[in-house]
C-alpha atoms as a PDB file:
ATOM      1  CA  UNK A   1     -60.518 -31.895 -53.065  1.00  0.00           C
ATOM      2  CA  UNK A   2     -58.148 -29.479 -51.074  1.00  0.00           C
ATOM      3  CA  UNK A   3     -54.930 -28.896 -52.834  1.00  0.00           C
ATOM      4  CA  UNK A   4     -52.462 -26.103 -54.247  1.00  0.00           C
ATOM      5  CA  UNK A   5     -53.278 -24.017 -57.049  1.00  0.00           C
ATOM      6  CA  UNK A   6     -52.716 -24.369 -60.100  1.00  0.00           C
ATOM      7  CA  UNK A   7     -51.704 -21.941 -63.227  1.00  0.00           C
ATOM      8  CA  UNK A   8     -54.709 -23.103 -64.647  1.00  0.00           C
ATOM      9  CA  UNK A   9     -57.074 -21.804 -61.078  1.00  0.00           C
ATOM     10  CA  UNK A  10     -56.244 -17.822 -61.858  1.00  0.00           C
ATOM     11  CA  UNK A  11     -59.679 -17.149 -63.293  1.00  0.00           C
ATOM     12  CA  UNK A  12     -61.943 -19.254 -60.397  1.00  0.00           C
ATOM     13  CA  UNK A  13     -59.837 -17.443 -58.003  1.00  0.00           C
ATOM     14  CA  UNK A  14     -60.423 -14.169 -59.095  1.00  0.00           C
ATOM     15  CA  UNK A  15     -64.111 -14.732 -59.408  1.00  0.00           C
ATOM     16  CA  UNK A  16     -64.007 -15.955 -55.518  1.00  0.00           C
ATOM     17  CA  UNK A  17     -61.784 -12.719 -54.415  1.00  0.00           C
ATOM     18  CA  UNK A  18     -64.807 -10.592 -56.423  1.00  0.00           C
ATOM     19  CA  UNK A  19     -67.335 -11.932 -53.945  1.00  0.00           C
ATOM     20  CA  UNK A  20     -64.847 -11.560 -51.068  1.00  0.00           C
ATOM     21  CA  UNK A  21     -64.181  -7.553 -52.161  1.00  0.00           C
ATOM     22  CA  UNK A  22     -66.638  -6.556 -54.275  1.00  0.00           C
ATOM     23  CA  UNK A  23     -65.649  -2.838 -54.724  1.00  0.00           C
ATOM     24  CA  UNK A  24     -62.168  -3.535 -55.397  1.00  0.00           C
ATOM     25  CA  UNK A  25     -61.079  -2.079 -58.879  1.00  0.00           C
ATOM     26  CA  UNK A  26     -60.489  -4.450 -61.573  1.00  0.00           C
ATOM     27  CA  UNK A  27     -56.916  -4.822 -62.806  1.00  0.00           C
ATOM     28  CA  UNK A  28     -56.339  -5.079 -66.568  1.00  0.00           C
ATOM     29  CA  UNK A  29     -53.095  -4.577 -66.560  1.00  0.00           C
ATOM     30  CA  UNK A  30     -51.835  -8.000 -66.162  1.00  0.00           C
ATOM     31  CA  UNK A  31     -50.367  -7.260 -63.071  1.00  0.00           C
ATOM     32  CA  UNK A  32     -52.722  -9.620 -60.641  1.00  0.00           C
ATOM     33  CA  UNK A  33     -51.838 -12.378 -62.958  1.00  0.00           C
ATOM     34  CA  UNK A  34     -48.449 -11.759 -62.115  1.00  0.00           C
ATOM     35  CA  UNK A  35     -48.358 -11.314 -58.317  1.00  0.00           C
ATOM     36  CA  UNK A  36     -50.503 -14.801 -58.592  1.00  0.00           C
ATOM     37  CA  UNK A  37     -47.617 -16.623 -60.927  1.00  0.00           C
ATOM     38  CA  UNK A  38     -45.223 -15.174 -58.034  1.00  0.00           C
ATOM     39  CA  UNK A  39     -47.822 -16.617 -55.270  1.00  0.00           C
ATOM     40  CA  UNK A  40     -47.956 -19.940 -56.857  1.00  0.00           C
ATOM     41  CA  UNK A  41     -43.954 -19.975 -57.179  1.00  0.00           C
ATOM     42  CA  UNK A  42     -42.926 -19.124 -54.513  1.00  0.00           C
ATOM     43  CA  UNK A  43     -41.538 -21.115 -51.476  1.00  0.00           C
ATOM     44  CA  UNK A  44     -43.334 -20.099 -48.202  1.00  0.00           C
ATOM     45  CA  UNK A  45     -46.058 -18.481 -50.067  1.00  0.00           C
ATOM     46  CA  UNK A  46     -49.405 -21.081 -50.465  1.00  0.00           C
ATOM     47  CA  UNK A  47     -52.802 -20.380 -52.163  1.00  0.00           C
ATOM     48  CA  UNK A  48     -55.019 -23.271 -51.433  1.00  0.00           C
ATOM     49  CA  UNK A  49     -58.405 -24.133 -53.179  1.00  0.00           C
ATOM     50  CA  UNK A  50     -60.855 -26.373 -52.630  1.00  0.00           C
ATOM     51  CA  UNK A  51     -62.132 -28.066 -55.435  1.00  0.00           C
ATOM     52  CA  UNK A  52     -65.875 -29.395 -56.434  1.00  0.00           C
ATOM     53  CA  UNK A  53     -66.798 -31.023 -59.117  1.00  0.00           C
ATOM     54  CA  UNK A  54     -64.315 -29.270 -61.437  1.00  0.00           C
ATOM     55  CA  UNK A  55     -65.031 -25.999 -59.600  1.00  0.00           C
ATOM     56  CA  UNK A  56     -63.104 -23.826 -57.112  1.00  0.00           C
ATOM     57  CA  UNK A  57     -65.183 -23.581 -54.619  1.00  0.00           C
ATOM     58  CA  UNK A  58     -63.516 -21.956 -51.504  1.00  0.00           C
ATOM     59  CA  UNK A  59     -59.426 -20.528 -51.489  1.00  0.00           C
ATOM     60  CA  UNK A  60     -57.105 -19.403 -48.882  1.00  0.00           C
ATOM     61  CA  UNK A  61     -53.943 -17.943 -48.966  1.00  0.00           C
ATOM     62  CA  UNK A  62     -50.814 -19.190 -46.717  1.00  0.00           C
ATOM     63  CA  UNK A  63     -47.707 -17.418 -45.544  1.00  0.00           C
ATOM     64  CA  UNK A  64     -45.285 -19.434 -43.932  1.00  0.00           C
ATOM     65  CA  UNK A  65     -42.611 -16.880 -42.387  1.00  0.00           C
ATOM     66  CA  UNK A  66     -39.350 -17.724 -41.213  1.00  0.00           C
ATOM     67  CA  UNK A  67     -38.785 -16.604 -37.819  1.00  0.00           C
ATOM     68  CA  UNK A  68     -35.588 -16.323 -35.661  1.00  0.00           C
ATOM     69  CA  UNK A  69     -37.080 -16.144 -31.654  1.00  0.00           C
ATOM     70  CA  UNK A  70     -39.728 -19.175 -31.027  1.00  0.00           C
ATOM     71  CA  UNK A  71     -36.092 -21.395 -31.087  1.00  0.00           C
ATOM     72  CA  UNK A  72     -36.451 -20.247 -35.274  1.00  0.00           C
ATOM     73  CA  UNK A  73     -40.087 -21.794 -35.339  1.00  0.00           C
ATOM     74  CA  UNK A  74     -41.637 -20.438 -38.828  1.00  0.00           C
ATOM     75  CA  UNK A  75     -45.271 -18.625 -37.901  1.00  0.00           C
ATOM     76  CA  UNK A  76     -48.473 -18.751 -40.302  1.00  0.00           C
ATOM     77  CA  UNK A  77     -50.480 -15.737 -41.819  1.00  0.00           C
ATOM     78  CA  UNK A  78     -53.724 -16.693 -43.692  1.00  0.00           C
ATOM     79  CA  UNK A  79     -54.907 -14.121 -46.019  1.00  0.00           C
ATOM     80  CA  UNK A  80     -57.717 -14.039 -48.165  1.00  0.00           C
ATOM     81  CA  UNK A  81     -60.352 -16.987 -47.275  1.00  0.00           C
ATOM     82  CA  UNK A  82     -63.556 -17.350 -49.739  1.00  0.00           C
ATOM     83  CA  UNK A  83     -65.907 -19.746 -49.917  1.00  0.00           C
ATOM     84  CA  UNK A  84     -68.410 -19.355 -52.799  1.00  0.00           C
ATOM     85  CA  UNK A  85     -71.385 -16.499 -51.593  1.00  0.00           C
ATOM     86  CA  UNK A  86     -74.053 -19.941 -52.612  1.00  0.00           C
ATOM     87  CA  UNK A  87     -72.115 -22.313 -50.524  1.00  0.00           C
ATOM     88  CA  UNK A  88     -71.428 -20.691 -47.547  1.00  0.00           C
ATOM     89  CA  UNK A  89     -72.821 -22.636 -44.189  1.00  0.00           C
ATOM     90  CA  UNK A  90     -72.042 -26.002 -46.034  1.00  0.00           C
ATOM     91  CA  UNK A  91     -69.022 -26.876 -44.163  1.00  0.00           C
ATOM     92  CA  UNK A  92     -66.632 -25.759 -47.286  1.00  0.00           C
ATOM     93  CA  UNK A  93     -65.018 -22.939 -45.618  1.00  0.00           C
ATOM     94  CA  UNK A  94     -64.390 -25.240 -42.352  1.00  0.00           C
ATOM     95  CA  UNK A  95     -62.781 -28.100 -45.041  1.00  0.00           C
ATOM     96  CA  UNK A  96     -60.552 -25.478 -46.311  1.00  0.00           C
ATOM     97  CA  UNK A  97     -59.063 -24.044 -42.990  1.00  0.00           C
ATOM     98  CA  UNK A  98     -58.749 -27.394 -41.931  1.00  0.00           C
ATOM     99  CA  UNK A  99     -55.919 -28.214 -44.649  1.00  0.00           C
ATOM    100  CA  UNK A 100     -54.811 -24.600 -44.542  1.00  0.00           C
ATOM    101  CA  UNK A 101     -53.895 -24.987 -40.588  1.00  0.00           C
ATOM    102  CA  UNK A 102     -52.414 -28.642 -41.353  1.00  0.00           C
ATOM    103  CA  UNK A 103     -49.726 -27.203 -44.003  1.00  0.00           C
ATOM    104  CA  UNK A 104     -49.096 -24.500 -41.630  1.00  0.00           C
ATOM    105  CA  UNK A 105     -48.239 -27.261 -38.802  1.00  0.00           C
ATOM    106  CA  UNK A 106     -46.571 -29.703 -41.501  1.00  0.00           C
ATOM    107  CA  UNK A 107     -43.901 -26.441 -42.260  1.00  0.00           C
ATOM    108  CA  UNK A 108     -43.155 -26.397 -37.940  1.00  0.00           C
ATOM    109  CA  UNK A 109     -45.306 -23.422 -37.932  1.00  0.00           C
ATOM    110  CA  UNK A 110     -45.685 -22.631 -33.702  1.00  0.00           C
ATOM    111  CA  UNK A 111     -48.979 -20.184 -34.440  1.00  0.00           C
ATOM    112  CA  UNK A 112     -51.043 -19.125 -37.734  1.00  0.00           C
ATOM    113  CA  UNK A 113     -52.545 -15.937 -37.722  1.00  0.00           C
ATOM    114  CA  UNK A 114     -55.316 -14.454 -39.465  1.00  0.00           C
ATOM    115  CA  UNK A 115     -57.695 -11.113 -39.537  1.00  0.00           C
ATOM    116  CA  UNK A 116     -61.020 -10.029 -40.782  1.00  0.00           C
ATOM    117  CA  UNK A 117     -62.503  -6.821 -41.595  1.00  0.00           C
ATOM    118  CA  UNK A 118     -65.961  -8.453 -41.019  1.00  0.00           C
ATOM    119  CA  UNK A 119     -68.423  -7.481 -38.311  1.00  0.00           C
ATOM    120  CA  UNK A 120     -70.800  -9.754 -39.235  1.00  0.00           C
ATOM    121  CA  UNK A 121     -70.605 -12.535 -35.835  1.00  0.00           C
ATOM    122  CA  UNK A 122     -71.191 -15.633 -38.246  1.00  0.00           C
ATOM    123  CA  UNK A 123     -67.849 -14.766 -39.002  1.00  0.00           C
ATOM    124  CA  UNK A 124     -65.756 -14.356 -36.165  1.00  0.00           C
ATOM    125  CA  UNK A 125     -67.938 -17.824 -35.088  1.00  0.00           C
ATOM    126  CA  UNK A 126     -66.596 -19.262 -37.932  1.00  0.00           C
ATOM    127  CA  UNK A 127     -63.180 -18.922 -37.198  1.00  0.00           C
ATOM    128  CA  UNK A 128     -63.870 -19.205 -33.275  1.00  0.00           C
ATOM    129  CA  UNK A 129     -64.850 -22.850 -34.369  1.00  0.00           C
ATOM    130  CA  UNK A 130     -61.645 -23.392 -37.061  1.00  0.00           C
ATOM    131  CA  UNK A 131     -59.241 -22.749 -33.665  1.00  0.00           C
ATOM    132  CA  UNK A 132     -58.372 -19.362 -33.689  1.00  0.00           C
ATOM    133  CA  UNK A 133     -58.930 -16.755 -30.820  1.00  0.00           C
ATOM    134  CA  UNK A 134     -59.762 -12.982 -30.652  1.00  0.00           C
ATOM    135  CA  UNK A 135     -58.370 -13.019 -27.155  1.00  0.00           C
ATOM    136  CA  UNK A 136     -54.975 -13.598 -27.499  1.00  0.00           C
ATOM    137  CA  UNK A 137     -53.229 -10.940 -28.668  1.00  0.00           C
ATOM    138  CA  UNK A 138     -54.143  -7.279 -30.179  1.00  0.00           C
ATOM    139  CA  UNK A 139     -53.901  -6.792 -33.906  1.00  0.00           C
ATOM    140  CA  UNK A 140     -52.965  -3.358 -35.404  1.00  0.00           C
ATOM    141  CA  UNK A 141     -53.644  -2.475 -39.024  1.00  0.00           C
ATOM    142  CA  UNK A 142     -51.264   0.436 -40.432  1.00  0.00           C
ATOM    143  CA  UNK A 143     -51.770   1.785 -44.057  1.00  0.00           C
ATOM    144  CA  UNK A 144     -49.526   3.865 -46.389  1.00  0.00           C
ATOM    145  CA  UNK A 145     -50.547   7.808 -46.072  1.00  0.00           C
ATOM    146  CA  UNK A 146     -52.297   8.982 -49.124  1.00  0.00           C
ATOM    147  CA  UNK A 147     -51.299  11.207 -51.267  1.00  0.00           C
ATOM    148  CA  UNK A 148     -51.168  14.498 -51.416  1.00  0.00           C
ATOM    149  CA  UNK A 149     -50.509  15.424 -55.384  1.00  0.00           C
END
């Protein structure tokens, strides 16, 4: 079953974004239960899962950004897609972007977006065969200096 998260998804979600980036630092602080309480409030803002047998499964993560040239035509960002490491290649992670790409046209979106770190070319077949294309346009990545103290 695709639909939006729930309160009650935190934990499954987590355990997905684990597998998706394994080496970042776990938070104790409270504060990624937080930013996902924001997430799931939040108009615009859509976390998806895909649901199994009780289980999250697969999750992606929706921005819907209002827009003033494209005649004020919102545009998509998806963030964040997982599909469970043992269920990969089953057709989950298709399922998901499916829905993900339909709520971004249902909210008058005129493009989504999306990038990957990945070099791996299952990926970027992956997402060749959800719709998207690495020929488009160039994406540039900037990220805050570090610092010096």
């Amino acid at each position: 079953m695709f639909r939006a998260a729930r309160p009650d998804d935190f934990a499954q979600i987590i355990r997905l974004y684990r597998q998706l980036n394994p080496d970042d630092p776990v938070v104790d602080d409270g504060s990624d239960e937080a930013a996902f309480a924001q997430i799931v409030g939040a108009p615009g803002l859509h976390l998806f899962v895909l649901e199994r047998d009780g289980v999250v499964v697969a999750t992606t993560y929706l921005n819907v950004i209002p827009n003033i040239s494209r005649s004020a035509s919102p545009y998509a960002v998806i963030e964040n897609v997982v599909v469970e490491k043992s269920r990969r290649g089953t057709g989950l992670g298709r399922q998901i972007m499916a829905g993900t790409l339909q709520a971004a046209w249902n909210a008058g979106c005129y493009k989504a977006m999306l990038m990957t770190g990945s070099r791996d070319p299952s990926t970027h077949a992956f997402y060749r065969a959800c719709g998207f294309s690495a020929d488009v346009k160039t994406a540039y990545l900037a990220r805050p200096p570090r610092s010096t103290s």
